[in-house]
N, C-alpha and C. Protein backbone atom coordinates (compact mmCIF):
# COMPACT_ATOMS: atom_id res chain seq x y z
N UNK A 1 0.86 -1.18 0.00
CA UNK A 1 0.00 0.00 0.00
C UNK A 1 0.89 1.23 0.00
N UNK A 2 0.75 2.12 -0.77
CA UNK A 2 1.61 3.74 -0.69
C UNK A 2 1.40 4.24 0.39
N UNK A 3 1.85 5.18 0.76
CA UNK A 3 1.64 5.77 1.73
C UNK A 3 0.78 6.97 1.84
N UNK A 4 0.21 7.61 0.38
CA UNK A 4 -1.00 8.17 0.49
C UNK A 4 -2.16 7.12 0.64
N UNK A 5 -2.11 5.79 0.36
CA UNK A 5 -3.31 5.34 0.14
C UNK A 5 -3.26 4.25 1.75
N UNK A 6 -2.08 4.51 2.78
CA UNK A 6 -1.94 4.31 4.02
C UNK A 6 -2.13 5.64 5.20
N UNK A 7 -2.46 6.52 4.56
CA UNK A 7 -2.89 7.52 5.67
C UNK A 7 -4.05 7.39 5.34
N UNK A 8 -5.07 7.12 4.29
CA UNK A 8 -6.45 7.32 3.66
C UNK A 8 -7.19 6.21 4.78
N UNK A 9 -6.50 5.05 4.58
CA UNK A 9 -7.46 3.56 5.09
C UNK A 9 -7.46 3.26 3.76
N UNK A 10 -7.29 4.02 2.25
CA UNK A 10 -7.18 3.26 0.99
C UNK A 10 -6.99 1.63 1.16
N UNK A 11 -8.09 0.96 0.25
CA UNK A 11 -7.46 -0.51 0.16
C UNK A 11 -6.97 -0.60 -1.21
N UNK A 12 -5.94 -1.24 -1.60
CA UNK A 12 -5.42 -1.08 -3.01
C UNK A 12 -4.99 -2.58 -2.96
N UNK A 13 -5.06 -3.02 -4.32
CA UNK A 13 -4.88 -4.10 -4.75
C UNK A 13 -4.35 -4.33 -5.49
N UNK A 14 -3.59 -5.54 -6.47
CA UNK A 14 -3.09 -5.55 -7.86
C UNK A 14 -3.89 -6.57 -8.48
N UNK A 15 -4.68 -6.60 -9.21
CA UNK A 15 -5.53 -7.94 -10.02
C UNK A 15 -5.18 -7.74 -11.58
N UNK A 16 -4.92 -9.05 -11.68
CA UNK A 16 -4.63 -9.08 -13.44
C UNK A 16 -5.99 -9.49 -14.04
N UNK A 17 -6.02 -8.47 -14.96
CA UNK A 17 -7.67 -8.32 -15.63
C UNK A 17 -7.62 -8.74 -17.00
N UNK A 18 -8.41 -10.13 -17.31
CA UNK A 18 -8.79 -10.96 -18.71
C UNK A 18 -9.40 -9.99 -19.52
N UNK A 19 -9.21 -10.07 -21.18
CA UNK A 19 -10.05 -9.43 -21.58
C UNK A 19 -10.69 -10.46 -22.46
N UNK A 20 -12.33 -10.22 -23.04
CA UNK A 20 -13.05 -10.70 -24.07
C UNK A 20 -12.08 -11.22 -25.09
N UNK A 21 -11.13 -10.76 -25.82
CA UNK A 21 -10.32 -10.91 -26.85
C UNK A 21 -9.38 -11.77 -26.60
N UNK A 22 -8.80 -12.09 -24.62
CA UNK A 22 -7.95 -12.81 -24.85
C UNK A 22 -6.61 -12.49 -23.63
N UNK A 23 -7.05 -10.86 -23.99
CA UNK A 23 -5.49 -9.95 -23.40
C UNK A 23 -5.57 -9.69 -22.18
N UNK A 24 -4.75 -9.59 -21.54
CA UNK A 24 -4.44 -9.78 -20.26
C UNK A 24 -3.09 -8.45 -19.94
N UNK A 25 -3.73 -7.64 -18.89
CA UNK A 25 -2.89 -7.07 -17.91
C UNK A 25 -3.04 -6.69 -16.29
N UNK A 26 -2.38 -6.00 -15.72
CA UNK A 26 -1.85 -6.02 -14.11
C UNK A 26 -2.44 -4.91 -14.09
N UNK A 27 -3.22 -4.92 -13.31
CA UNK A 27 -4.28 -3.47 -12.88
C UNK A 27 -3.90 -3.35 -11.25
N UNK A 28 -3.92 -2.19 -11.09
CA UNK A 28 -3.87 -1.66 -9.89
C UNK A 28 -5.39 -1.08 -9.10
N UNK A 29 -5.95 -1.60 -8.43
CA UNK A 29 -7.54 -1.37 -8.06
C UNK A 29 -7.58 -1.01 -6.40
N UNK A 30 -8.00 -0.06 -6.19
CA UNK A 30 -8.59 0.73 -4.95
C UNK A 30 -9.65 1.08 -4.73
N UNK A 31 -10.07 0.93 -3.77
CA UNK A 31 -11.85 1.51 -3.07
C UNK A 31 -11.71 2.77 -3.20
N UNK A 32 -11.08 3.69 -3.86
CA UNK A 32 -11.28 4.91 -3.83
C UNK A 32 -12.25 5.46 -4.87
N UNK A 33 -13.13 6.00 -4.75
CA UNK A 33 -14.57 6.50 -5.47
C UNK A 33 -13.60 8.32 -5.83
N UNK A 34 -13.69 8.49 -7.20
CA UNK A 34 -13.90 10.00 -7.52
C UNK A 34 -15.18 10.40 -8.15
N UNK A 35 -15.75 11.36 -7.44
CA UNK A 35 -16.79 12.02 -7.55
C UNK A 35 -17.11 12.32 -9.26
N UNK A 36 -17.95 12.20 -9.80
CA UNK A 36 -18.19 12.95 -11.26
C UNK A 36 -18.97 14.05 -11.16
N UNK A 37 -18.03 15.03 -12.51
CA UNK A 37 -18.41 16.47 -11.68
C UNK A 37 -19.56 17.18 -12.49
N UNK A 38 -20.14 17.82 -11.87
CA UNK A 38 -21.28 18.30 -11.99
C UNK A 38 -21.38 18.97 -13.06
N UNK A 39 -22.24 19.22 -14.20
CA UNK A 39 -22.51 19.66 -15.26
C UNK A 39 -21.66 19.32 -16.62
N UNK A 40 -20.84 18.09 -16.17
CA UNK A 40 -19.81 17.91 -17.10
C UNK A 40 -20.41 16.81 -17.69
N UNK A 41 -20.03 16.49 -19.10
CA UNK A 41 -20.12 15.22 -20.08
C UNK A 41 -19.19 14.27 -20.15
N UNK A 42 -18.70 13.30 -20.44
CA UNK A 42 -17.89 12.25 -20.89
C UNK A 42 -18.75 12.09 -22.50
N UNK A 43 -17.62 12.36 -23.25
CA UNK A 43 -18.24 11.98 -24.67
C UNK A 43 -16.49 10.82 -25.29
N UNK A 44 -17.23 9.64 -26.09
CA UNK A 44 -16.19 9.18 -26.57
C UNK A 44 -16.71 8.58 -27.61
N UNK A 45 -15.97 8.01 -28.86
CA UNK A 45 -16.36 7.06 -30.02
C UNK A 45 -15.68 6.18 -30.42
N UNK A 46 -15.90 5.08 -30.54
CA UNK A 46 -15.48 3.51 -30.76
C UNK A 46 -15.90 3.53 -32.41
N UNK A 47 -14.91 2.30 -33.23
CA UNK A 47 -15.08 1.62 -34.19
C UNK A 47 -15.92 0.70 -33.49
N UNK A 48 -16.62 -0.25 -34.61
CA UNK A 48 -17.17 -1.35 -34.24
C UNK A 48 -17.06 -2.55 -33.12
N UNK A 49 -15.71 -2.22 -33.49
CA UNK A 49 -14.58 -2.92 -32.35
C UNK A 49 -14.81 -2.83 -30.97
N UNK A 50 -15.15 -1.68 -30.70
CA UNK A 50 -15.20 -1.10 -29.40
C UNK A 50 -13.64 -0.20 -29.23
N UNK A 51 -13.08 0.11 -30.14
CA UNK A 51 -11.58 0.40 -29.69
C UNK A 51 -11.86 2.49 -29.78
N UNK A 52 -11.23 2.86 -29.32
CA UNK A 52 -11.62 4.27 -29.17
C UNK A 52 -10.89 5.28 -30.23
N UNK A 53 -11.70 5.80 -30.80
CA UNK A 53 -11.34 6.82 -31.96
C UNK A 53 -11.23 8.29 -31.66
N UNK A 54 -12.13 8.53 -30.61
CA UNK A 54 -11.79 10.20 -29.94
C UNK A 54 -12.83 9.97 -28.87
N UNK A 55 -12.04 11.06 -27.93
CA UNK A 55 -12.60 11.30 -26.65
C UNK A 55 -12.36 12.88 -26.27
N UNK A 56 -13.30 13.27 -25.29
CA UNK A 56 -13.11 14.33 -24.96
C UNK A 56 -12.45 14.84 -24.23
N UNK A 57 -12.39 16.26 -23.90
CA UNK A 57 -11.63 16.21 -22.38
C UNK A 57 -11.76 16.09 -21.10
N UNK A 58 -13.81 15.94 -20.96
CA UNK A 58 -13.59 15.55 -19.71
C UNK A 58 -13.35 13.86 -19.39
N UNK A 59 -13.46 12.90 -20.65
CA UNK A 59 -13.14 10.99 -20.33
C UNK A 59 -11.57 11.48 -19.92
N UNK A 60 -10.59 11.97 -20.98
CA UNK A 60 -9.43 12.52 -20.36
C UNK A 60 -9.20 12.70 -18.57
N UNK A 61 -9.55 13.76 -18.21
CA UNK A 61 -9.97 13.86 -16.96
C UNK A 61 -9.77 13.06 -15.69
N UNK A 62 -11.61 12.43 -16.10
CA UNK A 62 -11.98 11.29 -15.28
C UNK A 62 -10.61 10.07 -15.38
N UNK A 63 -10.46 9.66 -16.32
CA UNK A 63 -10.13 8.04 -16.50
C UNK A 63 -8.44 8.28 -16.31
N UNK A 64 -7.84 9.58 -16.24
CA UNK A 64 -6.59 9.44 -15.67
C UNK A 64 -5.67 9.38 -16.90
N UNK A 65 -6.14 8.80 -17.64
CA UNK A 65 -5.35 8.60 -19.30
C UNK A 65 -5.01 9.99 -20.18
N UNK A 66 -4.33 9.84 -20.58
CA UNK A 66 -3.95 11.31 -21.32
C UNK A 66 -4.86 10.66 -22.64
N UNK A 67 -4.60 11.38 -23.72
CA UNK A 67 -5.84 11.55 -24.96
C UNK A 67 -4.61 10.19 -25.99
N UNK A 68 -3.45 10.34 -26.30
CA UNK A 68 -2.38 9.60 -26.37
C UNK A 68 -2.81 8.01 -26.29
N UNK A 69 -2.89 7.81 -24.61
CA UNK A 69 -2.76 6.86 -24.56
C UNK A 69 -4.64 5.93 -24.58
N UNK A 70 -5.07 6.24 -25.18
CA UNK A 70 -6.52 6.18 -25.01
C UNK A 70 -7.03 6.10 -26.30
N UNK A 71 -6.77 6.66 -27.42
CA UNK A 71 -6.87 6.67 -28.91
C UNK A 71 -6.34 5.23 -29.53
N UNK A 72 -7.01 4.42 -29.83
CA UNK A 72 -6.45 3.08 -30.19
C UNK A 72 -6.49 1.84 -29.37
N UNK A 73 -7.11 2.17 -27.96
CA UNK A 73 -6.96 1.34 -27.20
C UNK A 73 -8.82 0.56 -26.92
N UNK A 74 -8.98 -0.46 -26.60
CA UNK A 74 -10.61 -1.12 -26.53
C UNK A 74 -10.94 -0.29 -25.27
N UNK A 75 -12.20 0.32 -25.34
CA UNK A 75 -12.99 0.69 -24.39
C UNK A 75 -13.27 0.59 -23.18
N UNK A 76 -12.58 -1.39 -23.47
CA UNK A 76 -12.56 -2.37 -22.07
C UNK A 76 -11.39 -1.56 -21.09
N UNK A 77 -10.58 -0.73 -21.92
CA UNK A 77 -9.58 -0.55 -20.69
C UNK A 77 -10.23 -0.10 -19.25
N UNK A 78 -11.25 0.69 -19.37
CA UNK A 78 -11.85 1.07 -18.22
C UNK A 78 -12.59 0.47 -17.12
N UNK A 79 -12.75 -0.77 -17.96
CA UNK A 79 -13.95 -2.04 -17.37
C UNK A 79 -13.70 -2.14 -15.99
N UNK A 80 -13.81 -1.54 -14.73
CA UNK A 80 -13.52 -2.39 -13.43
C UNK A 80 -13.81 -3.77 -13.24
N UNK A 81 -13.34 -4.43 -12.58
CA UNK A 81 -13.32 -5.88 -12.59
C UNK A 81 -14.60 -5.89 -11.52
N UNK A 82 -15.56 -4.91 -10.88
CA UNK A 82 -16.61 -5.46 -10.08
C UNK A 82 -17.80 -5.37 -11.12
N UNK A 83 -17.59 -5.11 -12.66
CA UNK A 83 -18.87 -5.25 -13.49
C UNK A 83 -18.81 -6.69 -13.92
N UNK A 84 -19.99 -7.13 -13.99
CA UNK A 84 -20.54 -8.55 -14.60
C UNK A 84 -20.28 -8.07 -15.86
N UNK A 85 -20.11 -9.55 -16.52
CA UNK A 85 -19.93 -9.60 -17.76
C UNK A 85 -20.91 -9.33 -18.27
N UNK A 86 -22.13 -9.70 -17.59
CA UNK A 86 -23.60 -9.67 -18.60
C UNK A 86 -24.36 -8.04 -18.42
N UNK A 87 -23.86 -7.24 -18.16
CA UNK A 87 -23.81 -5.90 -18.46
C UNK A 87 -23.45 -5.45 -19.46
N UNK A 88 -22.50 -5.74 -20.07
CA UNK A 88 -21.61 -5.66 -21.06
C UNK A 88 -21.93 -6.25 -22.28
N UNK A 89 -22.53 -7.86 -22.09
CA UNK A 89 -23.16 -8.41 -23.42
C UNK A 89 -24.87 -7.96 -23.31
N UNK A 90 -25.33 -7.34 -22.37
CA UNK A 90 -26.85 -6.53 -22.75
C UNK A 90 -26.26 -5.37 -23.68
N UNK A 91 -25.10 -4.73 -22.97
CA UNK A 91 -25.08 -3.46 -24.23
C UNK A 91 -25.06 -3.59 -25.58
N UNK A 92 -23.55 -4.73 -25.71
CA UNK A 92 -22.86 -5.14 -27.34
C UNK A 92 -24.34 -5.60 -28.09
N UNK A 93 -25.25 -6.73 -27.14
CA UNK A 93 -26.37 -7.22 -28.11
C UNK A 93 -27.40 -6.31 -28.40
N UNK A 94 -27.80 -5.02 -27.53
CA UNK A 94 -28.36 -3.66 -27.94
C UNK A 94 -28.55 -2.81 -28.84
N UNK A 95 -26.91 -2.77 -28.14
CA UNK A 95 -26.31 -1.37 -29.65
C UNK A 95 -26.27 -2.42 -31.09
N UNK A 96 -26.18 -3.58 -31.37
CA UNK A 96 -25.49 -4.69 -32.43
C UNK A 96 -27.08 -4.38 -33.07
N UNK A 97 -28.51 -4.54 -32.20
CA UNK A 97 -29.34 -4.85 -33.05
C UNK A 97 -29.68 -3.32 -33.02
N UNK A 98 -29.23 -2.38 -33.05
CA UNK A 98 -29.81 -1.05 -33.67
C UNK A 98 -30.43 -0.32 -32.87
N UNK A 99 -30.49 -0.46 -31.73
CA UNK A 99 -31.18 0.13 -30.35
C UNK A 99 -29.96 1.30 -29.48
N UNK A 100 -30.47 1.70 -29.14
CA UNK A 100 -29.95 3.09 -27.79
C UNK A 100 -29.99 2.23 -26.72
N UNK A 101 -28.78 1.97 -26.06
CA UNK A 101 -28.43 1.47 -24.76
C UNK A 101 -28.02 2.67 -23.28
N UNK A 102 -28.95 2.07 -22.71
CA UNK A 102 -28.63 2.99 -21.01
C UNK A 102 -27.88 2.32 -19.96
N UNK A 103 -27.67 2.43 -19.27
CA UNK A 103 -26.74 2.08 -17.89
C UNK A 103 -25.68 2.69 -17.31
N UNK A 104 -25.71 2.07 -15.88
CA UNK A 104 -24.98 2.31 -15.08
C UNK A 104 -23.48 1.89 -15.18
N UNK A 105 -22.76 2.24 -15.19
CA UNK A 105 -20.64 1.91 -15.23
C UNK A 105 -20.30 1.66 -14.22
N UNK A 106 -19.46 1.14 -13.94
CA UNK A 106 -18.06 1.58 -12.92
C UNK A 106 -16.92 1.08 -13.21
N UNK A 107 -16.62 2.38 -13.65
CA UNK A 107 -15.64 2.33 -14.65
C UNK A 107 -14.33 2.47 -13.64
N UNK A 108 -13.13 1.78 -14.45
CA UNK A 108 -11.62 2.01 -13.51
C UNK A 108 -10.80 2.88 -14.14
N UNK A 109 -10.35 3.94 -13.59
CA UNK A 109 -9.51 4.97 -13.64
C UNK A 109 -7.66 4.37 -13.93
N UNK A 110 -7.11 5.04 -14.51
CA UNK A 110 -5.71 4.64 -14.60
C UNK A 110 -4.76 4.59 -13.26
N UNK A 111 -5.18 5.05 -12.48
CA UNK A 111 -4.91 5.19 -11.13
C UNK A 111 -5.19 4.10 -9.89
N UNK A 112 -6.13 3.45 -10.72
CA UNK A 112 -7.15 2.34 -9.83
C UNK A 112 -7.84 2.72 -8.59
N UNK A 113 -8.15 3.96 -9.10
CA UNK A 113 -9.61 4.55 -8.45
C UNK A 113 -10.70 4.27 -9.50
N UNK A 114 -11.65 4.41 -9.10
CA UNK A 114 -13.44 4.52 -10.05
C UNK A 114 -13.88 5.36 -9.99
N UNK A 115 -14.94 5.37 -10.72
CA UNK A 115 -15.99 6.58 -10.94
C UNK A 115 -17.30 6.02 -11.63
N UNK A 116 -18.48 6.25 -11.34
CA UNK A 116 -19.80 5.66 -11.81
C UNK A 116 -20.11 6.74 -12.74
N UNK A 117 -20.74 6.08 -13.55
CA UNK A 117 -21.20 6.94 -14.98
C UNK A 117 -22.56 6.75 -14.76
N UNK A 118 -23.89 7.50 -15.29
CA UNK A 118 -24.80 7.12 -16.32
C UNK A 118 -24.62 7.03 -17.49
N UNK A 119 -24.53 6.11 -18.71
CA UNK A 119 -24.20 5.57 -19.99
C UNK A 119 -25.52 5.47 -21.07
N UNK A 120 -25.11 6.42 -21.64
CA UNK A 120 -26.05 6.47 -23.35
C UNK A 120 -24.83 6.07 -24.28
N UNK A 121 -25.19 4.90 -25.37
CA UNK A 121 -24.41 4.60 -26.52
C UNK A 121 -25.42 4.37 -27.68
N UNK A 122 -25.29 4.97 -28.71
CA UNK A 122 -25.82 5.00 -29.83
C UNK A 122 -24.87 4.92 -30.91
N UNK A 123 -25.36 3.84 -31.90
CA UNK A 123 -24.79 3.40 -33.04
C UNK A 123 -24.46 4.94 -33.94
N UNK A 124 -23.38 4.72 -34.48
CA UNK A 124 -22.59 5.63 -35.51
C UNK A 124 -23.22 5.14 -36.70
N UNK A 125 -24.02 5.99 -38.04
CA UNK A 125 -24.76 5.36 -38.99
C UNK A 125 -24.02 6.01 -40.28
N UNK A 126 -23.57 5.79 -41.02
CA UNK A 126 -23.10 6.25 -42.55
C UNK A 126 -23.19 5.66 -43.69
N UNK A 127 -24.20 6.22 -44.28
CA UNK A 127 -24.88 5.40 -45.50
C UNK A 127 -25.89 4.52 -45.03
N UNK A 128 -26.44 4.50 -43.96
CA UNK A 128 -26.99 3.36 -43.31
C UNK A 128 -26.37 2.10 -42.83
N UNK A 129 -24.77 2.21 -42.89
CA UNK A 129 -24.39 1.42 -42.07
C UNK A 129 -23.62 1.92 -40.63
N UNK A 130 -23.59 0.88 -40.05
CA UNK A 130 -23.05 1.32 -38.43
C UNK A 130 -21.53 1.43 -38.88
N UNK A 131 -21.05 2.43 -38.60
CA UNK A 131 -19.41 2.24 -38.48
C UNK A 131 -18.73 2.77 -37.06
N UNK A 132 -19.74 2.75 -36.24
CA UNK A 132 -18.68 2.84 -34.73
C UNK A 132 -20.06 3.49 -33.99
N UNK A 133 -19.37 3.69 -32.74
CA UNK A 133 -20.20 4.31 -31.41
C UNK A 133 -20.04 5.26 -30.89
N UNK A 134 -21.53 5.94 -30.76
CA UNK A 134 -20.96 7.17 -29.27
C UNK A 134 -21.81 6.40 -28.01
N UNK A 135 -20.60 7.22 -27.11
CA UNK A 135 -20.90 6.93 -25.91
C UNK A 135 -21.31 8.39 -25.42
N UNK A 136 -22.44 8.79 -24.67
CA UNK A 136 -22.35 10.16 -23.86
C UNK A 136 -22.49 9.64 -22.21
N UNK A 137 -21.58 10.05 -21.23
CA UNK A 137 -21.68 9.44 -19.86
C UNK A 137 -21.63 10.98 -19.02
N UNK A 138 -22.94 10.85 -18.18
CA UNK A 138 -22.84 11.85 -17.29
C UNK A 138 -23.52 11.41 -15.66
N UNK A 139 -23.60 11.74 -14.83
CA UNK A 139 -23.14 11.77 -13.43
C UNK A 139 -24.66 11.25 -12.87
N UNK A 140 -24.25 9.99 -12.48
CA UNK A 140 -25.82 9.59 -12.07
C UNK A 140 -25.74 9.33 -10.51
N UNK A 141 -27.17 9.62 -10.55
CA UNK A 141 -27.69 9.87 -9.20
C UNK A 141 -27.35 8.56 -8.12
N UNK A 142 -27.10 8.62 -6.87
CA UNK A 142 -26.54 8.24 -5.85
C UNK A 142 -26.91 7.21 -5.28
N UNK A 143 -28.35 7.90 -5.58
CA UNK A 143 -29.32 5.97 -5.18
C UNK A 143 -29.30 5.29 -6.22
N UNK A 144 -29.25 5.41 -7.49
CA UNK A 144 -28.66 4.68 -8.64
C UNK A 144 -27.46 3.75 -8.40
N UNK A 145 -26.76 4.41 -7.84
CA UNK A 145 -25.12 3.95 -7.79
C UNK A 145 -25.35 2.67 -6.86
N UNK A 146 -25.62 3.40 -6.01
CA UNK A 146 -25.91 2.30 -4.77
C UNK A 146 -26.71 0.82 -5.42
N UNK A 147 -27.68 1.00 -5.56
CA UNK A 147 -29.12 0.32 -6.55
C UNK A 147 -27.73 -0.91 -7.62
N UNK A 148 -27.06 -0.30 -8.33
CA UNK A 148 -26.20 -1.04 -9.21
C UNK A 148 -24.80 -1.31 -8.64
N UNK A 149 -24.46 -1.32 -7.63
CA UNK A 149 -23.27 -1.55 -7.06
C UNK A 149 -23.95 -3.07 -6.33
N UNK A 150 -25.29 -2.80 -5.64
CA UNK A 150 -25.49 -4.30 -4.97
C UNK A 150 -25.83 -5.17 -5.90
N UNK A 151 -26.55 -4.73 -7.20
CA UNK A 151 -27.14 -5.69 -8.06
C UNK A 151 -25.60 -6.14 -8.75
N UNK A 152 -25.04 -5.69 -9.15
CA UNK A 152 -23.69 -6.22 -9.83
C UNK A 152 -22.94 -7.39 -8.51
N UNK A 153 -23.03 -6.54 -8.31
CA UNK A 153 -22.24 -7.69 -6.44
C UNK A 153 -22.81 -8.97 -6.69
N UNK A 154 -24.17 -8.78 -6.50
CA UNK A 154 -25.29 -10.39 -6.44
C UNK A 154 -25.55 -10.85 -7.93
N UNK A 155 -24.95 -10.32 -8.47
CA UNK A 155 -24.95 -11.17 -9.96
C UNK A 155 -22.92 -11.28 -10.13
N UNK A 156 -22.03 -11.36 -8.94
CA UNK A 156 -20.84 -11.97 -9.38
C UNK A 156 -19.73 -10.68 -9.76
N UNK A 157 -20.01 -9.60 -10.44
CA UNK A 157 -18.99 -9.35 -10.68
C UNK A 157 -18.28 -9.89 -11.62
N UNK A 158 -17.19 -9.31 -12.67
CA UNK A 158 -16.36 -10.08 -13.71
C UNK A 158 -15.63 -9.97 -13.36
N UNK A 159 -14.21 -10.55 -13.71
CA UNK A 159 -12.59 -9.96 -14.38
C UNK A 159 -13.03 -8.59 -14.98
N UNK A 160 -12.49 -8.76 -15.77
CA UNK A 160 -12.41 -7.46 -17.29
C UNK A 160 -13.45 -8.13 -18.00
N UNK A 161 -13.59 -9.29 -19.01
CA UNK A 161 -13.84 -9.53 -19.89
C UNK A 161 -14.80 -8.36 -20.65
């Protein structure tokens, strides 16, 4: 434990996080919650892939990542390992059949702190075909958080995948 995250009561951890695809890295994860700030957006866009094509400056921000290291990389990087997988395949099978997907995140910071989102993703359309995603994420309410922190708990929790 550091020694900022030993004066806090911080609990910090190291878990190596699976991904859907295969890939595998060493995450650093803490109970530390950062607040999402008030009147602000998270806007970002994925290829089909899910891999990220631009983001704004407040995902910048939040997620700890400079714009650099975030451009090219799967979406999953953010995935905290306390989301179920089947959060994740309600969205992909959502957004896949042409629908507007909502939910709750908790997403992991580069730091291995979190932050809870409310999550709108809508298909990218050109020519009538899908060629990628927006995501718009802004600051959801408290009993929400709570509400999806126990339901994720009692449905398991993932890795990454």
């Amino acid at each position: 434990m550091s020694g900022s995250a030993a004066a806090t009561g911080e609990v910090v951890r190291e878990q190596l996080l699976t991904y859907q695809d295969g890939s595998e890295r060493l995450a650093t994860i803490s109970d530390r919650e950062i607040p999402f700030p008030d009147g602000r957006l998270i806007v970002s866009r994925t290829d089909t892939a899910g891999v990220i094509t631009h983001v704004n400056a407040a995902f910048v921000e939040m997620s700890g990542y400079s714009e650099a290291e975030l451009i090219g990389q799967p979406h999953s990087i953010l995935r905290h390992p306390d989301m179920p997988a089947a959060a994740f395949q309600d969205l992909w099978e959502t957004i896949r059949a042409g629908n507007k997907w909502h939910g709750y995140v908790k997403n992991l910071r580069k730091d291995g702190a979190c932050y809870w989102v409310y999550a709108t993703v809508i298909a990218n359309l050109r020519h009538g075909e899908v060629v990628g995603y927006t995501s718009v994420r802004r600051k959801p309410s408290r009993r929400r958080v709570e509400e999806s922190a126990r339901s994720y708990a009692a449905m398991g929790g993932a890795q990454a995948t």
